[in-house]
Protein backbone atom coordinates (compact mmCIF):
# COMPACT_ATOMS: atom_id res chain seq x y z
CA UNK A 1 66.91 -14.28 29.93
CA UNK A 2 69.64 -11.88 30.48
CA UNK A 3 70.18 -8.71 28.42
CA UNK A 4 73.84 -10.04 27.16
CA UNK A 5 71.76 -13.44 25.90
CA UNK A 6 68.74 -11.47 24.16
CA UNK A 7 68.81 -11.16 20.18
CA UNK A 8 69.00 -7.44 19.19
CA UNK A 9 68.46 -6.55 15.29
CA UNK A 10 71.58 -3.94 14.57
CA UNK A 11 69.49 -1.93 12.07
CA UNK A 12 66.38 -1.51 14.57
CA UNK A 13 67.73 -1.92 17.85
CA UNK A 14 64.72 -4.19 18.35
CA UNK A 15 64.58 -7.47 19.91
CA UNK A 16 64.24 -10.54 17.82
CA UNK A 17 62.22 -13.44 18.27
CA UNK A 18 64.61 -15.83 17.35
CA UNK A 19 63.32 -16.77 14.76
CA UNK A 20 64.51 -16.26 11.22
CA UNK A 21 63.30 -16.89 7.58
CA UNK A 22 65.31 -17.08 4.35
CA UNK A 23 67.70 -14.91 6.54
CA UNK A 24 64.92 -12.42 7.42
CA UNK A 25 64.63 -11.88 11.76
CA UNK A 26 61.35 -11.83 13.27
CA UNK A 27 61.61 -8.41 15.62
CA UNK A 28 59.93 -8.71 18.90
CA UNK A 29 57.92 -5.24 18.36
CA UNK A 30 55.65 -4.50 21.51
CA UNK A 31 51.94 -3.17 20.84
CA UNK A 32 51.65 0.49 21.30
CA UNK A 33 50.53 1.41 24.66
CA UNK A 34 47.50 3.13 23.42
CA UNK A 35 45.99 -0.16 21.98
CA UNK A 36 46.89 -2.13 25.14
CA UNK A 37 45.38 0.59 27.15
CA UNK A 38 41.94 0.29 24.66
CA UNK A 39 42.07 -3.00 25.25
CA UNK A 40 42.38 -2.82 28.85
CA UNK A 41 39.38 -0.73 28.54
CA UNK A 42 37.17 -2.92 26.42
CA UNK A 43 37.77 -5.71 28.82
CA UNK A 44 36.40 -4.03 31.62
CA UNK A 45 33.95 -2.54 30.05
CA UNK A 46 32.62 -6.05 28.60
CA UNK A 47 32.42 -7.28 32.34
CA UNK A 48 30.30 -4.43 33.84
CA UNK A 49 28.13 -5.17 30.89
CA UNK A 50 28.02 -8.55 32.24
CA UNK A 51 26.59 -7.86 35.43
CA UNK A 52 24.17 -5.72 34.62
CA UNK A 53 22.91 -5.88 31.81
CA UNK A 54 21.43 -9.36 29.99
CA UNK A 55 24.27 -10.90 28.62
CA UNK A 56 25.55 -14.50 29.46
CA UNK A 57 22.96 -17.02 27.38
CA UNK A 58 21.27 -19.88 29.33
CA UNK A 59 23.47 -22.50 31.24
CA UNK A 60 21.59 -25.87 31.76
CA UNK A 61 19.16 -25.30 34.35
CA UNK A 62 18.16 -21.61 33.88
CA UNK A 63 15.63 -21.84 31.36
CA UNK A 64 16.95 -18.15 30.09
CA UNK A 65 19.99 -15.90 29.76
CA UNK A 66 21.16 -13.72 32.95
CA UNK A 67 18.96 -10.85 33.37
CA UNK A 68 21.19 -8.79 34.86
CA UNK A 69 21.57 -6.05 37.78
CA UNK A 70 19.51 -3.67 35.89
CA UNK A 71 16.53 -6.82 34.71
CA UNK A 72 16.64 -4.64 31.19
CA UNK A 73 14.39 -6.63 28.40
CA UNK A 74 14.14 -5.09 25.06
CA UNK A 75 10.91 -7.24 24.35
CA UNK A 76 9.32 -5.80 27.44
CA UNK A 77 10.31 -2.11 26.42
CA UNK A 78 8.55 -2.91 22.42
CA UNK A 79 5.71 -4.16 24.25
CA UNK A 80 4.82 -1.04 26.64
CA UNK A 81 5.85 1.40 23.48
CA UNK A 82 3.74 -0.77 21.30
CA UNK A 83 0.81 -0.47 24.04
CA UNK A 84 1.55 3.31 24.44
CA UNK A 85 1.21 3.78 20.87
CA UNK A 86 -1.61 1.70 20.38
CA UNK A 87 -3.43 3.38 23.23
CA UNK A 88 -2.29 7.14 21.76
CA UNK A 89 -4.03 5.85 18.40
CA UNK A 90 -7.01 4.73 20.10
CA UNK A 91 -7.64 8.30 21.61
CA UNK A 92 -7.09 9.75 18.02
CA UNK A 93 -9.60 6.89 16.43
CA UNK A 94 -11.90 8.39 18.57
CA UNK A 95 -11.62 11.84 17.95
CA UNK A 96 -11.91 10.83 13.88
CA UNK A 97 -14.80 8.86 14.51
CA UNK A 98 -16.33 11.58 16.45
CA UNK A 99 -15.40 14.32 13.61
CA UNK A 100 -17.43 14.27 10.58
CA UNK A 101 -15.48 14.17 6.93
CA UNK A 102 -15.59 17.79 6.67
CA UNK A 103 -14.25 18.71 10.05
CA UNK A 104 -11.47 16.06 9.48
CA UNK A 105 -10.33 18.11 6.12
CA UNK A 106 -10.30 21.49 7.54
CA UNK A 107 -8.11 20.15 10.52
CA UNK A 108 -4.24 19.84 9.82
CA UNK A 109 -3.91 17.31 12.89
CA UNK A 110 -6.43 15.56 12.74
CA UNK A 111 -6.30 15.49 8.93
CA UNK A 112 -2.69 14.48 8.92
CA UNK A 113 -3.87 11.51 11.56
CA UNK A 114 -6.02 10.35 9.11
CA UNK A 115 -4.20 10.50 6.45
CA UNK A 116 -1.32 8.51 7.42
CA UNK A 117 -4.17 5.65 8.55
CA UNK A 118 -5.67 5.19 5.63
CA UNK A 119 -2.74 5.34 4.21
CA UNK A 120 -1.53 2.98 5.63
CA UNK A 121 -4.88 0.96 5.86
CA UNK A 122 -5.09 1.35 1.82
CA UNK A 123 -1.95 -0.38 1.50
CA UNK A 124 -2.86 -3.33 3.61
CA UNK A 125 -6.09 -3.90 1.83
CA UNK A 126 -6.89 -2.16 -1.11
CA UNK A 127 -3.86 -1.58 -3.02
CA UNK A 128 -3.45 -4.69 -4.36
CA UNK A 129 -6.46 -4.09 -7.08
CA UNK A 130 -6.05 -0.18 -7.10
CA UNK A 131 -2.38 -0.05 -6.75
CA UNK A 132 0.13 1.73 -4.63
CA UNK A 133 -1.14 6.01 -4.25
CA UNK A 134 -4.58 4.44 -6.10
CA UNK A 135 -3.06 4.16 -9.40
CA UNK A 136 -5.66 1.80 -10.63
CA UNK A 137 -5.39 -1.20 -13.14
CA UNK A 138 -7.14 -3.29 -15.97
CA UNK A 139 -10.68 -3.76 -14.66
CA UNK A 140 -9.43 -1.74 -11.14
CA UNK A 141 -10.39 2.20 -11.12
CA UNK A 142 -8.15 4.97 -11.01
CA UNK A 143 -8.85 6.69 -7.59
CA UNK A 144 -6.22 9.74 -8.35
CA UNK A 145 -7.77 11.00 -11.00
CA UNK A 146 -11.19 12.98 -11.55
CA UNK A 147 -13.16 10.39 -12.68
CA UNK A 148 -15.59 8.29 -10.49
CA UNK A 149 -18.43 5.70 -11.93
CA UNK A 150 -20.34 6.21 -8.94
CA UNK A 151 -19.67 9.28 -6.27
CA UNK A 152 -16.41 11.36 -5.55
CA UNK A 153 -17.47 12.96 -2.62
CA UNK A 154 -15.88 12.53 0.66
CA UNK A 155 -19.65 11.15 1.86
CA UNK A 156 -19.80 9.13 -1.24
CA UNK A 157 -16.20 7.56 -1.35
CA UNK A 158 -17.48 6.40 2.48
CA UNK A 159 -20.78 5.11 1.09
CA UNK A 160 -19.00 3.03 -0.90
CA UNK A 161 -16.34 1.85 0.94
CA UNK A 162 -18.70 0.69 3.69
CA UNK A 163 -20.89 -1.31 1.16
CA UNK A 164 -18.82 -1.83 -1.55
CA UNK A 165 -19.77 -2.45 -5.92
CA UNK A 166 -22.74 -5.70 -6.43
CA UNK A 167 -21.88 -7.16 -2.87
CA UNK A 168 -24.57 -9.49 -2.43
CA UNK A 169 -24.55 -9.63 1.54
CA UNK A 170 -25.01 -6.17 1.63
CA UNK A 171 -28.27 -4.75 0.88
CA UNK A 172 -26.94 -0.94 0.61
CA UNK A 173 -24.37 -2.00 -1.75
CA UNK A 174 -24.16 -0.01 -4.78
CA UNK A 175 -25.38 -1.88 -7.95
CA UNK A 176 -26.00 -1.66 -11.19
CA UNK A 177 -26.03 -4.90 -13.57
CA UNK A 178 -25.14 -3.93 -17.39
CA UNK A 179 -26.43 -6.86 -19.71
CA UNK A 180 -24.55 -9.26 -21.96
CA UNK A 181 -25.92 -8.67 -25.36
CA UNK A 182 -24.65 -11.19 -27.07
CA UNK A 183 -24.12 -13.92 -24.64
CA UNK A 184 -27.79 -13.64 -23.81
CA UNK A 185 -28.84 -13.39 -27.64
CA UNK A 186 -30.30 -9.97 -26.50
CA UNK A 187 -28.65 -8.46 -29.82
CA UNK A 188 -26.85 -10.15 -33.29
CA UNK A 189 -23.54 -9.94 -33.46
CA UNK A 190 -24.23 -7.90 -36.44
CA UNK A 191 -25.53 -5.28 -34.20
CA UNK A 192 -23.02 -5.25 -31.49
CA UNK A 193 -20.53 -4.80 -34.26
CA UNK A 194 -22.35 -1.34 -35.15
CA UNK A 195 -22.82 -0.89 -31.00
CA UNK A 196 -18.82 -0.46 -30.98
CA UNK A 197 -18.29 1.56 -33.72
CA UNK A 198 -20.97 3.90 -31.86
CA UNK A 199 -18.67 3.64 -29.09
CA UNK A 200 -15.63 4.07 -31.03
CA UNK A 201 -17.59 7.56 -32.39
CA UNK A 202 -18.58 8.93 -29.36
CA UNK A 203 -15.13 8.85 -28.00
CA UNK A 204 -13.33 10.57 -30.11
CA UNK A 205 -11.77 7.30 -32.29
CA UNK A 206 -11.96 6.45 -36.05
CA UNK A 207 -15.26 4.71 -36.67
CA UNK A 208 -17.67 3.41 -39.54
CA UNK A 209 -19.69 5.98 -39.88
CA UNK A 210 -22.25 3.60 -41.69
CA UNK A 211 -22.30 1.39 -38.91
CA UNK A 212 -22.66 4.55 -36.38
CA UNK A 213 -25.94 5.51 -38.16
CA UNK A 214 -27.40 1.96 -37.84
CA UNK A 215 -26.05 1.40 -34.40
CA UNK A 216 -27.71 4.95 -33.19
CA UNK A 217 -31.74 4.23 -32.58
CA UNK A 218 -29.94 0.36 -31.19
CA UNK A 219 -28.03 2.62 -28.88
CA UNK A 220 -30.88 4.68 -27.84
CA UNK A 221 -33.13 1.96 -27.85
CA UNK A 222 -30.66 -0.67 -25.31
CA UNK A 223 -28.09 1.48 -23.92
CA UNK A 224 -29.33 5.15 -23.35
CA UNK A 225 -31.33 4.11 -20.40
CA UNK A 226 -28.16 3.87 -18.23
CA UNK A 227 -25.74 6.14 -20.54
CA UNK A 228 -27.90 8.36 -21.09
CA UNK A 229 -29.09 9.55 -24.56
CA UNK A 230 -25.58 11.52 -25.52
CA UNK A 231 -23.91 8.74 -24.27
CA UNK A 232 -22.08 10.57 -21.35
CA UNK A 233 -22.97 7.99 -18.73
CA UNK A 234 -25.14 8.43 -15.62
CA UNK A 235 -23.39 8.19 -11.98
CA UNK A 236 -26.21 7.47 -9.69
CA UNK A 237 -25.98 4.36 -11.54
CA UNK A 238 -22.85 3.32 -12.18
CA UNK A 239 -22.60 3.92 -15.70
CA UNK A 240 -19.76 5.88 -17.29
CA UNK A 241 -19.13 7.97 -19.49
CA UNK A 242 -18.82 6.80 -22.98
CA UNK A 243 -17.45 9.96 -24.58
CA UNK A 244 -15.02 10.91 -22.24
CA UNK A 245 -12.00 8.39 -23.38
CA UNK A 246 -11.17 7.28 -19.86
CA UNK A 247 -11.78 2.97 -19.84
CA UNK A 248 -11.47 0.79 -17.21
CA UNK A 249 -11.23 -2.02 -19.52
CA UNK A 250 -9.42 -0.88 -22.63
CA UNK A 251 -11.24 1.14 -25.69
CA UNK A 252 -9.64 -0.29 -28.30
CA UNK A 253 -12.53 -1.92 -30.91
CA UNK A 254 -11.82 -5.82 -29.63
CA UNK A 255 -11.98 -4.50 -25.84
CA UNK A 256 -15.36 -2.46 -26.15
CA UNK A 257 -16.92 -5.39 -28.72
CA UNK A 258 -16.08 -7.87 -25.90
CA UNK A 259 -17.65 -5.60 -23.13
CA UNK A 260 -21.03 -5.15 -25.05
CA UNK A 261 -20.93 -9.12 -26.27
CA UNK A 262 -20.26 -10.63 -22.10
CA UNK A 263 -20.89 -7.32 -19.68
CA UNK A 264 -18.11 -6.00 -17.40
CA UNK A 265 -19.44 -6.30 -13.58
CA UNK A 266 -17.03 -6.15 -11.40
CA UNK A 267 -17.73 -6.44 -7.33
CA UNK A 268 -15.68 -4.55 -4.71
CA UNK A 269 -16.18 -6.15 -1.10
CA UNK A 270 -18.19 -4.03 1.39
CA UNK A 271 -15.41 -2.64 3.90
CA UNK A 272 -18.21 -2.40 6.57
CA UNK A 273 -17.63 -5.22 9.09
CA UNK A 274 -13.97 -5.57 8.03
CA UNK A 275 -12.78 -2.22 9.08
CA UNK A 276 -13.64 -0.38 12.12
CA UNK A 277 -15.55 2.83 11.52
CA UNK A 278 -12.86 5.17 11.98
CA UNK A 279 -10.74 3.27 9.63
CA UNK A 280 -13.22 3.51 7.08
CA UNK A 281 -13.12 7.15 7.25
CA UNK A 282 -9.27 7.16 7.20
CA UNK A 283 -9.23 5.62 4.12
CA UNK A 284 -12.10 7.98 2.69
CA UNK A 285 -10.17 10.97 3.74
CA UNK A 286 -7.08 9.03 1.90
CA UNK A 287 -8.72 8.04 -0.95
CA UNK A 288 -10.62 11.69 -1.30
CA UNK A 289 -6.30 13.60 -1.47
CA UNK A 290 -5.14 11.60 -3.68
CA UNK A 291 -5.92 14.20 -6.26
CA UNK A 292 -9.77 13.09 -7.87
CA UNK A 293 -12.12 13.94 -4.87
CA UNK A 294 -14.77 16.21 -5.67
């Protein structure tokens, strides 16, 4: 089309279209050379990328996309850092499992190692009854606080962990079996109604003081052997602390009449066999930071 034929808009100076709206011109405006020359770019770009890296997906026939000049495969570059990791971890599993639970505190790496494996470990399998950081739950223990029914230490958080609480395949398990007093007629109900008022008492709640004084030789008589006679529980057995106001179950009076009527024995699964050694002491080294190790 010749310049004298070409539609120029007299405001703009621009060429038209030709076509027009409710009176209004379309103007020809060309794209800015800076975004053709991007363009340009991006093009050529894209094709390079074509041949050499993966790119075009599979055409009947080929099974799989184009490879490419340079055979890149993400999957293949997970894999060998997921093997060099795994392999790095190994030679630091063996070093931990070579350490004892001492040596393991008193060294930052090897310490920090361990820490972020059992941390890790403790989420995977015992945080769902202790809770995320071992907060603990109705009938679960508290593991960041100072108070342990059976052994704090870092030797006796491993103990445990390897044979778990009344696991009957294991014959190292910890154990201890409280009775059901009223379930099993060993007392009246009369009786375990003065039993929790005892309880109430000796930790620090309002209680019948009547029913404390007739519940006292009952207590001494059924109870002291595990609680001991002033009733502040005996660890090598598994019984806690009745004066200390920390429950696993609840100490309001319906909670603690329940417990003495039924029992409360719980079972924790013996770790041994299910975890590697080393990740057993991980998660002993985990479980002795978060703030009630001894």
């Amino acid at each position: 089309m010749s310049t004298e034929n070409k539609d120029i808009d007299t405001i703009s100076g621009t060429e038209t279209t030709g076509h027009t709206w409710d009176g209004i011109k379309e103007l020809n405006t060309p794209l800015p050379r800076w975004w053709l020359i991007t363009w340009y770019i991006t093009i050529i770009w894209a094709i390079i990328y074509m041949i050499f890296m993966p790119a075009i997906p599979a055409l009947p026939g080929m099974g799989t996309n184009t490879t490419g000049l340079r055979n890149h495969s993400d999957r293949d570059l997970v894999a060998a850092a997921v093997q060099e990791l795994k392999a790095e971890r190994e030679l630091q599993s063996q070093v931990l499992l070579n350490a004892t639970l001492q040596e393991i505190e008193t060294d930052r790496e090897l310490q920090q190692f361990a820490l972020a494996m059992g941390e890790s470990i403790f989420g995977d399998n015992c945080a769902t009854c202790h809770g995320a950081g071992g907060r603990g739950a109705v009938g679960y223990p508290a593991l960041a606080d100072d108070v342990w029914l059976w052994d704090g230490t870092l030797d006796g958080i491993e103990y445990t962990l390897r044979h778990g609480i009344r696991h009957e395949a294991d014959l190292d398990t910890r154990f201890s079996a409280m009775p059901s007093f009223g379930r099993d007629g060993i007392l009246s109900t009369e009786e375990i109604g003065d039993l929790t008022q005892y309880v109430l008492h000796v930790s620090g709640q309002e209680a019948d003081m009547a029913a404390v004084g007739r519940a006292t030789p009952v207590f001494e008589a059924q109870c002291s052997t595990c609680h001991g006679i002033n009733a502040q529980g005996d660890r090598s057995q598994g019984a806690p602390n009745l004066t200390d106001a920390e429950w696993l179950y609840g100490g309001s009076q319906s909670v603690i009449y329940d417990t003495i009527y039924n029992a409360r024995n719980s079972h924790m699964p013996a770790w041994q066999g299910r975890l590697d050694d080393a990740s057993i002491k991980a998660v002993a080294v985990y479980v002795h930071t978060l703030g009630g190790g001894e």
